[in-house]
PDB file of N, CA and C in Angstrom:
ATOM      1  N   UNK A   1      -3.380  17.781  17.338  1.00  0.00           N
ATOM      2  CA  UNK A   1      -4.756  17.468  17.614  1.00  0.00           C
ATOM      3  C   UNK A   1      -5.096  18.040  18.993  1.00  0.00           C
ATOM      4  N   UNK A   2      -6.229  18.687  19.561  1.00  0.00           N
ATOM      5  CA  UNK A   2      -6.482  19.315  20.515  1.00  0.00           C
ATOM      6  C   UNK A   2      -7.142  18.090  21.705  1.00  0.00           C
ATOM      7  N   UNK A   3      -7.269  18.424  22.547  1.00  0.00           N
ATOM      8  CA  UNK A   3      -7.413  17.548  23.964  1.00  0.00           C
ATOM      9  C   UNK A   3      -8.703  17.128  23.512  1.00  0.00           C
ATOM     10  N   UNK A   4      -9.976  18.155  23.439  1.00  0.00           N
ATOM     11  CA  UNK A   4     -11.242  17.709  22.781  1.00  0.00           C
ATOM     12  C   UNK A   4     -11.350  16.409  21.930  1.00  0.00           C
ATOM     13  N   UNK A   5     -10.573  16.884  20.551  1.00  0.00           N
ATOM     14  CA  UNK A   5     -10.657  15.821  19.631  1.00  0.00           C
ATOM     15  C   UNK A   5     -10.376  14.325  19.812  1.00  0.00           C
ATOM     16  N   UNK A   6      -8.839  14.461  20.579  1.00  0.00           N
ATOM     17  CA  UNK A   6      -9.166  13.246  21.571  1.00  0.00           C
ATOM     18  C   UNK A   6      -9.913  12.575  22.607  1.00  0.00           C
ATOM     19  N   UNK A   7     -10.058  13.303  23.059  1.00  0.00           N
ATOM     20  CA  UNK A   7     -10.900  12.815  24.060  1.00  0.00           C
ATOM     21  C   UNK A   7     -11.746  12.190  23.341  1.00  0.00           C
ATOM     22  N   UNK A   8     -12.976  12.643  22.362  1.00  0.00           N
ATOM     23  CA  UNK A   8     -13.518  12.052  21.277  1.00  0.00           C
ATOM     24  C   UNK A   8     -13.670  10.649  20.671  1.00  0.00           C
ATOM     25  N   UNK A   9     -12.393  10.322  20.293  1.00  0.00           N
ATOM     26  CA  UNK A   9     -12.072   9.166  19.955  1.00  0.00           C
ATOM     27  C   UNK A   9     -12.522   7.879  20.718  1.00  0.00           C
ATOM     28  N   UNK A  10     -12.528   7.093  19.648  1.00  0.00           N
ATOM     29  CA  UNK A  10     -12.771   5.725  20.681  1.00  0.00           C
ATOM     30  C   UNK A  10     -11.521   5.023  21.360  1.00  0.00           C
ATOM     31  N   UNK A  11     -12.159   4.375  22.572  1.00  0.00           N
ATOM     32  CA  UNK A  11     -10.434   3.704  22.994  1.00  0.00           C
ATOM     33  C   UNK A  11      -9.923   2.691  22.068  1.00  0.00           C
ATOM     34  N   UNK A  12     -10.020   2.249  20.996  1.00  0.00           N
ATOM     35  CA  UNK A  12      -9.363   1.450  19.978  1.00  0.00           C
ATOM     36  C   UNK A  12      -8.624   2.565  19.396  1.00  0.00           C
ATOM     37  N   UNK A  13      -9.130   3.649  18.739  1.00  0.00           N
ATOM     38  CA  UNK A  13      -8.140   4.672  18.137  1.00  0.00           C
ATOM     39  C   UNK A  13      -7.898   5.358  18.533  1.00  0.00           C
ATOM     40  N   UNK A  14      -7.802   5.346  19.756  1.00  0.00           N
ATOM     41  CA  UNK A  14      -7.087   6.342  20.497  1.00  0.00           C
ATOM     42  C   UNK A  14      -5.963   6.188  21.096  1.00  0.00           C
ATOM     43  N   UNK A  15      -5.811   4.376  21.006  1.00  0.00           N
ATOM     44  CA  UNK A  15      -4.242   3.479  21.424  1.00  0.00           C
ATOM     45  C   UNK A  15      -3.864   3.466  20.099  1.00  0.00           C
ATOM     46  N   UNK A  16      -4.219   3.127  18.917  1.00  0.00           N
ATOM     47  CA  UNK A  16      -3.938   3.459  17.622  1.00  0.00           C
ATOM     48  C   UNK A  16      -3.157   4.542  16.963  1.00  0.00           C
ATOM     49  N   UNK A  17      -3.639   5.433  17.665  1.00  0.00           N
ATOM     50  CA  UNK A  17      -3.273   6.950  17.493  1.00  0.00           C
ATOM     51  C   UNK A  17      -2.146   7.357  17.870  1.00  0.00           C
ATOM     52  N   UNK A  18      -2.255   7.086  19.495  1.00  0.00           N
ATOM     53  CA  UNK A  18      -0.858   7.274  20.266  1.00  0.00           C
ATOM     54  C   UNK A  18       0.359   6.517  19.805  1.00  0.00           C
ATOM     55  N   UNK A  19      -0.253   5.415  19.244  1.00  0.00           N
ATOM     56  CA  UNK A  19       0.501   4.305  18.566  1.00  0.00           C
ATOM     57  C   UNK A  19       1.766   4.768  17.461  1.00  0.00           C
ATOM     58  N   UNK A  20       0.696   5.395  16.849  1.00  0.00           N
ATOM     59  CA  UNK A  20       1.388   6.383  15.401  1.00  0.00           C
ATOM     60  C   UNK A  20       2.347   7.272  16.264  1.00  0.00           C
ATOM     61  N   UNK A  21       1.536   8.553  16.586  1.00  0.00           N
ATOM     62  CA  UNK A  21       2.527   9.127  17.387  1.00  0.00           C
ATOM     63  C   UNK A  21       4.273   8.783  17.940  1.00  0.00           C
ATOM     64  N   UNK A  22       3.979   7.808  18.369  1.00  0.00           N
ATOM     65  CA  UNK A  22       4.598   7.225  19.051  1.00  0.00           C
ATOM     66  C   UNK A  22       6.218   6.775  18.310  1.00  0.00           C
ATOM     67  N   UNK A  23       5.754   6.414  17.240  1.00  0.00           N
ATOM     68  CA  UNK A  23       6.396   5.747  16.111  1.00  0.00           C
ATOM     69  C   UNK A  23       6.785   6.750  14.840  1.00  0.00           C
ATOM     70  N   UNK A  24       5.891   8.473  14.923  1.00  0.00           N
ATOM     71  CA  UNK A  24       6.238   9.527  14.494  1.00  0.00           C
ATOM     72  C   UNK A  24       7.667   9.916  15.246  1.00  0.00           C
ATOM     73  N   UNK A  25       7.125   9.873  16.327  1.00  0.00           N
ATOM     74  CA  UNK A  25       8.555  10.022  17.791  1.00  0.00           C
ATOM     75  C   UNK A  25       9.325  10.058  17.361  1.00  0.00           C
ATOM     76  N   UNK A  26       9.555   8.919  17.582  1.00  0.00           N
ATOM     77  CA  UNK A  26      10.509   7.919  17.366  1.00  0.00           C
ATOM     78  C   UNK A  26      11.282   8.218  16.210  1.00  0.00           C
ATOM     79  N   UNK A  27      10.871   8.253  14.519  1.00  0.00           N
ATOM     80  CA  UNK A  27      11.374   8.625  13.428  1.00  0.00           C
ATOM     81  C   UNK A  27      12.143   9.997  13.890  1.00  0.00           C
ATOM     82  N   UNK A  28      11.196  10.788  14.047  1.00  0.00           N
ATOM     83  CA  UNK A  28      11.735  12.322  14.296  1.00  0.00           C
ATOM     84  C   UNK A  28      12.901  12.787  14.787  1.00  0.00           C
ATOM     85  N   UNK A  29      13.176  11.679  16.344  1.00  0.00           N
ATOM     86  CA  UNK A  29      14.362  11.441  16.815  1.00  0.00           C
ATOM     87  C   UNK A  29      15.345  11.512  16.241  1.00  0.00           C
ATOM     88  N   UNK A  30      15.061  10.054  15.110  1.00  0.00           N
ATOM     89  CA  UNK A  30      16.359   9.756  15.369  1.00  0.00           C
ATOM     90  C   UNK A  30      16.790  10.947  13.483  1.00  0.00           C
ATOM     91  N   UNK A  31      15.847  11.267  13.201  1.00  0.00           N
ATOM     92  CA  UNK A  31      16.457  12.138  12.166  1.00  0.00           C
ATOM     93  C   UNK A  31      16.985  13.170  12.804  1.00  0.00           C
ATOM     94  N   UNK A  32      16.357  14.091  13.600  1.00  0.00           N
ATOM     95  CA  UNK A  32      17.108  14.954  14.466  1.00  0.00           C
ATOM     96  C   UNK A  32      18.755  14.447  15.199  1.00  0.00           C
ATOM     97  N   UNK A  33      18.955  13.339  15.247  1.00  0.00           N
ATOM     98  CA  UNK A  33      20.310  12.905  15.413  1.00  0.00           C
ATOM     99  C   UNK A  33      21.015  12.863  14.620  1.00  0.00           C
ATOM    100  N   UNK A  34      20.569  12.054  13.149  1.00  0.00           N
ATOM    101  CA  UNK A  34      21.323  12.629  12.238  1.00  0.00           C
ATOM    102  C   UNK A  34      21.731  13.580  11.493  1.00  0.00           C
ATOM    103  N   UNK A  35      21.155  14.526  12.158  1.00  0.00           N
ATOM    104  CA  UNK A  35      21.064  15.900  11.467  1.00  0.00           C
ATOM    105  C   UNK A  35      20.032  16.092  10.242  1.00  0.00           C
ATOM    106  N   UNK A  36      19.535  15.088   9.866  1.00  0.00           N
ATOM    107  CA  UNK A  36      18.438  15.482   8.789  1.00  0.00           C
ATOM    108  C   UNK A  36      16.891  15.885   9.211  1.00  0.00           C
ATOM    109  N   UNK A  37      16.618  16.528  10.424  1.00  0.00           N
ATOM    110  CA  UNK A  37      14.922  16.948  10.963  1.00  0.00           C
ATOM    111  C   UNK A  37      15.046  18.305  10.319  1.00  0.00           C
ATOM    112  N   UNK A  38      14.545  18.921   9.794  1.00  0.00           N
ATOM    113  CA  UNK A  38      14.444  20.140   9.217  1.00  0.00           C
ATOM    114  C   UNK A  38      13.781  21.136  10.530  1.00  0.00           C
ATOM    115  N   UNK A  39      12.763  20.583  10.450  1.00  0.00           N
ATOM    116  CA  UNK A  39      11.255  21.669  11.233  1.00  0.00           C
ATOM    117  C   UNK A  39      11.837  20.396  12.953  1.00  0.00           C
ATOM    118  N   UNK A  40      12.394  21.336  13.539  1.00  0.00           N
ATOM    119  CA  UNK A  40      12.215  20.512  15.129  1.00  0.00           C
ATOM    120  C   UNK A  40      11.266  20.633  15.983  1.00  0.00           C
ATOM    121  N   UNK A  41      10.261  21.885  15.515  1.00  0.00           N
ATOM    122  CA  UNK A  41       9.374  21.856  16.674  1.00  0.00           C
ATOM    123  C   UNK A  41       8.196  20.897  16.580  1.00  0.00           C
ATOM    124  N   UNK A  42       9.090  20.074  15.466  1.00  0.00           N
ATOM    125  CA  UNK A  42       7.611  19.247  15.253  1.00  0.00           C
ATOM    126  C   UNK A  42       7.669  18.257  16.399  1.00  0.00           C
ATOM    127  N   UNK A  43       9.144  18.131  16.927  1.00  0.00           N
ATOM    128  CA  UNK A  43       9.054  17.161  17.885  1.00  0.00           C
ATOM    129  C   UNK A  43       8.279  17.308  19.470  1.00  0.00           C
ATOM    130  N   UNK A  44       8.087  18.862  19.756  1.00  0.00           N
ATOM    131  CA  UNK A  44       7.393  19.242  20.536  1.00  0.00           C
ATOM    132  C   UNK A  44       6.107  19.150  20.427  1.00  0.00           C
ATOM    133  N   UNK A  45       5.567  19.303  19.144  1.00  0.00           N
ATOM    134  CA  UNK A  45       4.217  18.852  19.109  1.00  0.00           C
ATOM    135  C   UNK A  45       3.742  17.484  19.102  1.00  0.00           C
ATOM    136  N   UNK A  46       4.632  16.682  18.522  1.00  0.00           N
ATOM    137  CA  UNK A  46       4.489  15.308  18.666  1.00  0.00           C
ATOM    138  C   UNK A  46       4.371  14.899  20.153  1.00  0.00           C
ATOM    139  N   UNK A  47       5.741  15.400  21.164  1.00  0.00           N
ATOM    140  CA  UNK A  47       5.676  14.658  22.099  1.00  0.00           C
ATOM    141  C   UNK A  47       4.162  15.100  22.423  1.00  0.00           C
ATOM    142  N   UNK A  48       3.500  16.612  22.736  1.00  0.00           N
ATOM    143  CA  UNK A  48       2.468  16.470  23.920  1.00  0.00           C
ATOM    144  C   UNK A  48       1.044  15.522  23.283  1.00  0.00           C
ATOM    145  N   UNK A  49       1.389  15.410  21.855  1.00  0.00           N
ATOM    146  CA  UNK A  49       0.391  14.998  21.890  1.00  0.00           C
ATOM    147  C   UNK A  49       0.509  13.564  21.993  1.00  0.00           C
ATOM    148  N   UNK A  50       1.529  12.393  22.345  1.00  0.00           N
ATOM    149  CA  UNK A  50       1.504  11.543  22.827  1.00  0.00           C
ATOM    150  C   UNK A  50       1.166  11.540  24.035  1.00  0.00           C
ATOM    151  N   UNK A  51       1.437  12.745  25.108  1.00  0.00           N
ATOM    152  CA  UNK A  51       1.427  13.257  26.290  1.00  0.00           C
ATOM    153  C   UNK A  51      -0.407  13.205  26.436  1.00  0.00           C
ATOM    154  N   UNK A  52      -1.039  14.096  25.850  1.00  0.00           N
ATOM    155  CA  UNK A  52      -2.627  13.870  25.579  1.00  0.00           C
ATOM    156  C   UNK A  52      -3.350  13.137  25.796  1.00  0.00           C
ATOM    157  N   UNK A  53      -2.847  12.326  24.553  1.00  0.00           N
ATOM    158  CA  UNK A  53      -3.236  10.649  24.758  1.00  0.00           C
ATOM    159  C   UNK A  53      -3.170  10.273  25.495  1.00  0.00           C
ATOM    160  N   UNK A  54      -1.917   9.673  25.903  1.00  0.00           N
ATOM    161  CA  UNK A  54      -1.693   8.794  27.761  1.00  0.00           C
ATOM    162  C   UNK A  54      -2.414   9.193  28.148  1.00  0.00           C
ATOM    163  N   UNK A  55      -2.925  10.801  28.525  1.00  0.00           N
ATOM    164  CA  UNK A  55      -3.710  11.253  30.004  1.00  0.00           C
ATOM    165  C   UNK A  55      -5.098  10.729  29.694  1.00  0.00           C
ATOM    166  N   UNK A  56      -5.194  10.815  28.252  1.00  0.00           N
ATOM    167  CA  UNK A  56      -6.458  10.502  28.248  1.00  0.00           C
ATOM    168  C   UNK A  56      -7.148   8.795  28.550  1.00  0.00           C
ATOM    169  N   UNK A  57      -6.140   7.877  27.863  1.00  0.00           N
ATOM    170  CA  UNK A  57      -6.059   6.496  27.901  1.00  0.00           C
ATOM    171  C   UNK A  57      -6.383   6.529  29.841  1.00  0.00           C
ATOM    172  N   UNK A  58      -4.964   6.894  30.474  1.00  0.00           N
ATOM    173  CA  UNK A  58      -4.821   6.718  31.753  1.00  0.00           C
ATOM    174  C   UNK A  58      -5.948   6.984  32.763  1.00  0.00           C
ATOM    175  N   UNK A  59      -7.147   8.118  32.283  1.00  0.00           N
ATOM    176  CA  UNK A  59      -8.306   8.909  33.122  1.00  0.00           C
ATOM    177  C   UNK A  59      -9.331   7.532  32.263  1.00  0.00           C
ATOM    178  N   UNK A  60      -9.276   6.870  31.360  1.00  0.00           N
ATOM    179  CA  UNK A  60     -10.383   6.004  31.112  1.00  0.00           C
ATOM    180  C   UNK A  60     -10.045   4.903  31.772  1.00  0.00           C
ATOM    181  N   UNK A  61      -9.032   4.452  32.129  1.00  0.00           N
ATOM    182  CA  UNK A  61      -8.451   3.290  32.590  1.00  0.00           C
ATOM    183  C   UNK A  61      -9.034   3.462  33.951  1.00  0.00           C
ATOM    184  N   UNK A  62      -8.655   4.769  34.713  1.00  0.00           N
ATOM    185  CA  UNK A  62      -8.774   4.586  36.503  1.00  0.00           C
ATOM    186  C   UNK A  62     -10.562   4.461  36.046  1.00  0.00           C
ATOM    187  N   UNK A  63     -11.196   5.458  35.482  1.00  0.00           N
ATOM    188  CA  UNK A  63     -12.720   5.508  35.363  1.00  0.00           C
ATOM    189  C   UNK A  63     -13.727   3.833  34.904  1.00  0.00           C
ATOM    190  N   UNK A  64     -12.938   3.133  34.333  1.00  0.00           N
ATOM    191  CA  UNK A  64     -13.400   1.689  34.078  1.00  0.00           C
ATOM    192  C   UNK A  64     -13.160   1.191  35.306  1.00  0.00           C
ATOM    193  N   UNK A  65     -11.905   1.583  36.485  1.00  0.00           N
ATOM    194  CA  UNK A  65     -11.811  -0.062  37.226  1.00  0.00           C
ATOM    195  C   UNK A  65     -10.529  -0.883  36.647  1.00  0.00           C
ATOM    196  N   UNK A  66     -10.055  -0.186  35.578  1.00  0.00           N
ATOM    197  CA  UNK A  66      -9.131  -1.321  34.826  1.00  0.00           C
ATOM    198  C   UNK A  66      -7.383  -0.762  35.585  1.00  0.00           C
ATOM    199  N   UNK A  67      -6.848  -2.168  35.308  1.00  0.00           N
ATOM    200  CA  UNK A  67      -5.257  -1.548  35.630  1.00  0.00           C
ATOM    201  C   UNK A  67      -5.102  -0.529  34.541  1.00  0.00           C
ATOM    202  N   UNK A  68      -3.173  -0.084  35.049  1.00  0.00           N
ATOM    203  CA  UNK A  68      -2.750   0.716  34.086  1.00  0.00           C
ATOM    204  C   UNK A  68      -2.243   0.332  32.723  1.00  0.00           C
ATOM    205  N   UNK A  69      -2.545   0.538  31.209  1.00  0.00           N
ATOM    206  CA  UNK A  69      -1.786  -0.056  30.431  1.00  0.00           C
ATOM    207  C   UNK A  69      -2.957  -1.022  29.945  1.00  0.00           C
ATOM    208  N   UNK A  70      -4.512  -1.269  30.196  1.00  0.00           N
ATOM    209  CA  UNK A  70      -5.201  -2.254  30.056  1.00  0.00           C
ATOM    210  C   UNK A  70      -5.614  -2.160  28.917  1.00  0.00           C
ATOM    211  N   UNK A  71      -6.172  -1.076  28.630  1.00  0.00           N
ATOM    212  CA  UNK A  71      -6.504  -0.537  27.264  1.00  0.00           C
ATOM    213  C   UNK A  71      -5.821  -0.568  26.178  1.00  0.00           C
ATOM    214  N   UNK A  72      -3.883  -0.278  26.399  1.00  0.00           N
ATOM    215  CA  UNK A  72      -3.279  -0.399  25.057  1.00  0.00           C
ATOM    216  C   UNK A  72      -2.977  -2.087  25.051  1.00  0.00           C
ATOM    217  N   UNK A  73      -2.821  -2.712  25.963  1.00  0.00           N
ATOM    218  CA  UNK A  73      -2.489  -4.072  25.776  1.00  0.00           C
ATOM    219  C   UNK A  73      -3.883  -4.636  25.079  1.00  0.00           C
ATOM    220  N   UNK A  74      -5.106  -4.280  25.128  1.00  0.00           N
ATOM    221  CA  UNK A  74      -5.920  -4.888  24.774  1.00  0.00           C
ATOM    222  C   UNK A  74      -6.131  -4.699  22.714  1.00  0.00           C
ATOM    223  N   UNK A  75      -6.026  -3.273  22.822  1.00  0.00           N
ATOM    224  CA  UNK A  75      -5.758  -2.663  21.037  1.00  0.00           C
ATOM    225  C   UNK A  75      -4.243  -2.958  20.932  1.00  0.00           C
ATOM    226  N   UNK A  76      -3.083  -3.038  21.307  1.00  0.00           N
ATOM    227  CA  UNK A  76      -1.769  -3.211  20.582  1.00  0.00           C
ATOM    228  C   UNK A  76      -2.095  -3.774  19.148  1.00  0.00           C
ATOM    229  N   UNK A  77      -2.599  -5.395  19.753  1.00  0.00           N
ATOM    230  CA  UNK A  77      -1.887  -6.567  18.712  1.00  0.00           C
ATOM    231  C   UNK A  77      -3.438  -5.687  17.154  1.00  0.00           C
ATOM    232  N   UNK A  78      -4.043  -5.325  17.339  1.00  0.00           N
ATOM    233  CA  UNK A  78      -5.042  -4.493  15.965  1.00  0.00           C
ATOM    234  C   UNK A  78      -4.552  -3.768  15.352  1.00  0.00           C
ATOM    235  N   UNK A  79      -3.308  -2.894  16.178  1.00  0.00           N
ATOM    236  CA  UNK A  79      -2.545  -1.758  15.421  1.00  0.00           C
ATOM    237  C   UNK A  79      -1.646  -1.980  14.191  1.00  0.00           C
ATOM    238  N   UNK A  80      -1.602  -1.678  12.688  1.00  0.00           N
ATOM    239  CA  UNK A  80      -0.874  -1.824  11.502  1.00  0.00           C
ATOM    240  C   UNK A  80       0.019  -1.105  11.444  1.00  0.00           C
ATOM    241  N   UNK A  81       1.269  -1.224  12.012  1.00  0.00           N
ATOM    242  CA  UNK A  81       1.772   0.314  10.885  1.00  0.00           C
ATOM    243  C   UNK A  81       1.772   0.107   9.858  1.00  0.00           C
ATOM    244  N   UNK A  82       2.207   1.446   9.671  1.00  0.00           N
ATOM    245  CA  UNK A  82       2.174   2.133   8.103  1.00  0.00           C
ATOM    246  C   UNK A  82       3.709   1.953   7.792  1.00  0.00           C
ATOM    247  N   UNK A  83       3.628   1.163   6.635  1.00  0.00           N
ATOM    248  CA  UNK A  83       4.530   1.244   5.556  1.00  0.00           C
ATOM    249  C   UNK A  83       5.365   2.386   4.835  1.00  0.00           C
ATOM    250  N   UNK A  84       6.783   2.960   4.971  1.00  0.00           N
ATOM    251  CA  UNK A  84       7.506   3.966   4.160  1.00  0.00           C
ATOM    252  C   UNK A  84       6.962   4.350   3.210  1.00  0.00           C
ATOM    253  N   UNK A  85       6.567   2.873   2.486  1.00  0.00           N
ATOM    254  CA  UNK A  85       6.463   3.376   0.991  1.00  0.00           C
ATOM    255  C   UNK A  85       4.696   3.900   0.840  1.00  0.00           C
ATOM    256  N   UNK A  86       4.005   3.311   2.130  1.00  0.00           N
ATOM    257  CA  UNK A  86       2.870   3.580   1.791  1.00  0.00           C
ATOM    258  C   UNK A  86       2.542   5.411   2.129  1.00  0.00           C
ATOM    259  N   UNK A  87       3.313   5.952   3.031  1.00  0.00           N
ATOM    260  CA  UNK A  87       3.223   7.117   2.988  1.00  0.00           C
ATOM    261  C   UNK A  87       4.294   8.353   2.482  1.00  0.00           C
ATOM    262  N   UNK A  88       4.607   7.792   1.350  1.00  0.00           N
ATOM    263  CA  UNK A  88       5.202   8.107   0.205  1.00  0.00           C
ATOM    264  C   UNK A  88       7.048   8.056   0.296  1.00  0.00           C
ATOM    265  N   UNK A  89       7.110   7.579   1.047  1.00  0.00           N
ATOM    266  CA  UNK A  89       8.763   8.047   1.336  1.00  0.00           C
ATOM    267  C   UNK A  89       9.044   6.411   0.136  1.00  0.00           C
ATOM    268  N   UNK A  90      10.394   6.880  -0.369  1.00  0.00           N
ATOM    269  CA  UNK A  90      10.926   5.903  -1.091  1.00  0.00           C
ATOM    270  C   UNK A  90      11.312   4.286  -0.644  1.00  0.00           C
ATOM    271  N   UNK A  91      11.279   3.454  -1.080  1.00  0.00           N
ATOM    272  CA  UNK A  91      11.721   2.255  -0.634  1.00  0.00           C
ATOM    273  C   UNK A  91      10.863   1.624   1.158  1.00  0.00           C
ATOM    274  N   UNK A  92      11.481   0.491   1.316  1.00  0.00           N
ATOM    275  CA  UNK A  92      10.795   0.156   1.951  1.00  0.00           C
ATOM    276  C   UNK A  92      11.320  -0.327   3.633  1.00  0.00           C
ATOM    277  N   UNK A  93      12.286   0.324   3.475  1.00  0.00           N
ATOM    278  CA  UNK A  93      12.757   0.047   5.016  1.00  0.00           C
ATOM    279  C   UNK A  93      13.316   1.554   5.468  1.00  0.00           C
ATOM    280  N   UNK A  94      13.004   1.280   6.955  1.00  0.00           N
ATOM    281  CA  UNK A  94      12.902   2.699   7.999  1.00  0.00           C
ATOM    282  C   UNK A  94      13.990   3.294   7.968  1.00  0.00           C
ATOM    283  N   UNK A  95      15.502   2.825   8.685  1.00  0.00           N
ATOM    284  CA  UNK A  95      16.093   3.131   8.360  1.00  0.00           C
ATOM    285  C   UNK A  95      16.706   3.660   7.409  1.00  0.00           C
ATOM    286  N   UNK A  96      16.658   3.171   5.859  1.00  0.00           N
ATOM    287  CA  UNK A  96      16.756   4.164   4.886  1.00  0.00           C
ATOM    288  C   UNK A  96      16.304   4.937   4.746  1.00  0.00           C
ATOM    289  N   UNK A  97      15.241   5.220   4.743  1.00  0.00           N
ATOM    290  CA  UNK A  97      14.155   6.756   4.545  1.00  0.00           C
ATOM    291  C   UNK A  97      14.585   7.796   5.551  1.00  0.00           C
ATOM    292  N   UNK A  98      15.733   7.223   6.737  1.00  0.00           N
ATOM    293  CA  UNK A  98      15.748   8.710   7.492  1.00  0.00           C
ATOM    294  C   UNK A  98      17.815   8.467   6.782  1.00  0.00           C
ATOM    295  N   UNK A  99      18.176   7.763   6.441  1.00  0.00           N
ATOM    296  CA  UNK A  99      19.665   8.243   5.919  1.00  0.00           C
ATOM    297  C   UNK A  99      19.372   8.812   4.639  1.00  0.00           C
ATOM    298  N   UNK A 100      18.099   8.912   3.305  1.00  0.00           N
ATOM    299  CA  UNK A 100      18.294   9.032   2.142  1.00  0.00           C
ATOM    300  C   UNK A 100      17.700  10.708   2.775  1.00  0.00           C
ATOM    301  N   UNK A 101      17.574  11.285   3.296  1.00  0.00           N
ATOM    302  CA  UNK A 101      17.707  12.720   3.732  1.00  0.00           C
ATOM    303  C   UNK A 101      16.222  13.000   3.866  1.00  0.00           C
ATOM    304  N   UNK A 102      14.984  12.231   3.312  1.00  0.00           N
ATOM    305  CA  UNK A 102      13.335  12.388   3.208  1.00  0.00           C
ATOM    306  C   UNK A 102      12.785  12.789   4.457  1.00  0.00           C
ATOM    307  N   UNK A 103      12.349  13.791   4.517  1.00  0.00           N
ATOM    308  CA  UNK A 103      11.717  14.211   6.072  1.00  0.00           C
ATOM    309  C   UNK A 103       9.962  13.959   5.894  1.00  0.00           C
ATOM    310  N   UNK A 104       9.263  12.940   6.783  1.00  0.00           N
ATOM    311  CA  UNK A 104       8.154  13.129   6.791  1.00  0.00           C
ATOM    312  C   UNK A 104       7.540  14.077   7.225  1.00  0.00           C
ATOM    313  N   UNK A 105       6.138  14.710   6.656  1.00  0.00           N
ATOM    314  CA  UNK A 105       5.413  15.868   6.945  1.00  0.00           C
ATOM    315  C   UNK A 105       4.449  15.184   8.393  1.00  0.00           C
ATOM    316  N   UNK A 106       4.605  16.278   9.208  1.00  0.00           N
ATOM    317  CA  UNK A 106       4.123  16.447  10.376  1.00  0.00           C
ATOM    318  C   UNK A 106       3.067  16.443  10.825  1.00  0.00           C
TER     319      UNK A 106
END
Protein backbone atom coordinates (compact mmCIF):
# COMPACT_ATOMS: atom_id res chain seq x y z
CA UNK A 1 0.00 0.00 0.00
CA UNK A 2 1.59 3.40 -0.84
CA UNK A 3 2.20 6.24 1.89
CA UNK A 4 -0.82 8.25 0.17
CA UNK A 5 -3.29 5.51 0.62
CA UNK A 6 -2.49 5.49 4.08
CA UNK A 7 -2.29 8.40 5.02
CA UNK A 8 -5.97 8.35 3.75
CA UNK A 9 -7.31 6.12 6.08
CA UNK A 10 -9.04 6.79 9.15
CA UNK A 11 -7.21 6.46 12.53
CA UNK A 12 -9.48 3.42 13.48
CA UNK A 13 -8.21 1.59 10.27
CA UNK A 14 -5.30 2.58 10.14
CA UNK A 15 -4.40 0.85 13.80
CA UNK A 16 -6.51 -1.94 12.28
CA UNK A 17 -4.42 -2.18 9.41
CA UNK A 18 -1.09 -2.03 10.99
CA UNK A 19 -2.75 -4.46 13.20
CA UNK A 20 -3.06 -7.05 10.32
CA UNK A 21 0.22 -6.27 9.12
CA UNK A 22 1.55 -6.84 12.05
CA UNK A 23 0.17 -10.29 12.57
CA UNK A 24 0.99 -10.90 8.59
CA UNK A 25 4.66 -10.32 10.22
CA UNK A 26 4.57 -12.23 12.40
CA UNK A 27 3.10 -15.46 10.36
CA UNK A 28 5.70 -14.78 7.65
CA UNK A 29 8.41 -15.08 10.22
CA UNK A 30 7.94 -17.68 11.61
CA UNK A 31 7.27 -19.69 8.23
CA UNK A 32 10.47 -18.33 6.97
CA UNK A 33 12.00 -20.23 10.04
CA UNK A 34 10.59 -23.14 9.20
CA UNK A 35 11.61 -23.16 5.99
CA UNK A 36 8.15 -23.09 4.47
CA UNK A 37 8.00 -18.91 3.15
CA UNK A 38 8.26 -19.44 -0.48
CA UNK A 39 8.25 -15.60 -1.83
CA UNK A 40 10.60 -13.78 1.10
CA UNK A 41 10.44 -10.53 -0.20
CA UNK A 42 7.18 -10.45 0.94
CA UNK A 43 8.61 -9.93 4.26
CA UNK A 44 10.21 -6.72 3.14
CA UNK A 45 7.18 -5.41 1.97
CA UNK A 46 5.31 -6.25 4.90
CA UNK A 47 7.78 -4.85 7.26
CA UNK A 48 7.79 -1.10 5.58
CA UNK A 49 4.54 -1.10 5.39
CA UNK A 50 4.06 -1.61 9.08
CA UNK A 51 6.95 0.95 9.06
CA UNK A 52 4.31 3.49 7.09
CA UNK A 53 1.82 3.07 9.33
CA UNK A 54 3.65 3.79 12.64
CA UNK A 55 4.98 7.02 10.92
CA UNK A 56 1.83 7.77 10.04
CA UNK A 57 -0.13 6.85 13.45
CA UNK A 58 3.06 8.58 15.25
CA UNK A 59 2.81 12.26 12.97
CA UNK A 60 -1.15 12.13 14.03
CA UNK A 61 -0.41 11.46 17.53
CA UNK A 62 2.38 14.47 17.99
CA UNK A 63 -0.30 16.67 15.61
CA UNK A 64 -3.41 15.93 18.15
CA UNK A 65 -1.40 16.73 21.45
CA UNK A 66 -1.81 13.03 22.26
CA UNK A 67 0.98 10.72 23.89
CA UNK A 68 2.74 8.06 21.99
CA UNK A 69 0.76 4.81 21.36
CA UNK A 70 -2.69 6.84 22.13
CA UNK A 71 -4.32 6.07 19.10
CA UNK A 72 -3.57 2.23 18.95
CA UNK A 73 -4.48 1.79 22.64
CA UNK A 74 -7.63 3.54 21.95
CA UNK A 75 -8.66 1.11 18.49
CA UNK A 76 -6.72 -2.17 19.89
CA UNK A 77 -9.60 -3.67 21.94
CA UNK A 78 -12.18 -3.03 18.10
CA UNK A 79 -9.58 -4.95 16.22
CA UNK A 80 -10.92 -8.83 15.08
CA UNK A 81 -8.57 -10.97 13.72
CA UNK A 82 -9.08 -12.97 11.08
CA UNK A 83 -9.59 -16.50 11.42
CA UNK A 84 -7.21 -19.36 9.33
CA UNK A 85 -10.06 -20.80 8.19
CA UNK A 86 -11.71 -17.61 7.34
CA UNK A 87 -9.00 -16.72 4.91
CA UNK A 88 -8.94 -19.95 3.43
CA UNK A 89 -6.08 -21.79 4.97
CA UNK A 90 -7.26 -25.22 6.39
CA UNK A 91 -8.32 -25.84 9.94
CA UNK A 92 -8.40 -23.62 12.59
CA UNK A 93 -5.39 -22.99 14.54
CA UNK A 94 -2.18 -20.82 13.57
CA UNK A 95 0.24 -22.86 14.25
CA UNK A 96 -0.91 -25.60 12.07
CA UNK A 97 -1.44 -23.68 8.96
CA UNK A 98 2.30 -22.66 8.98
CA UNK A 99 3.56 -26.63 9.82
CA UNK A 100 0.84 -28.11 7.14
CA UNK A 101 3.27 -26.25 4.49
CA UNK A 102 0.07 -23.44 3.32
CA UNK A 103 1.70 -20.15 2.52
CA UNK A 104 -0.63 -17.17 2.75
CA UNK A 105 -0.88 -14.80 -0.31
CA UNK A 106 0.67 -11.48 0.29
Amino acid sequence: MEFSDINALSDESLVHQEMAWQDELTGALLRHRLGKLVNTASLRVVRRSVARAQTVLTTREREAGLSLGALKEKYRASYVRPSPAASGGEGTDFLKSLLDGSEQAS
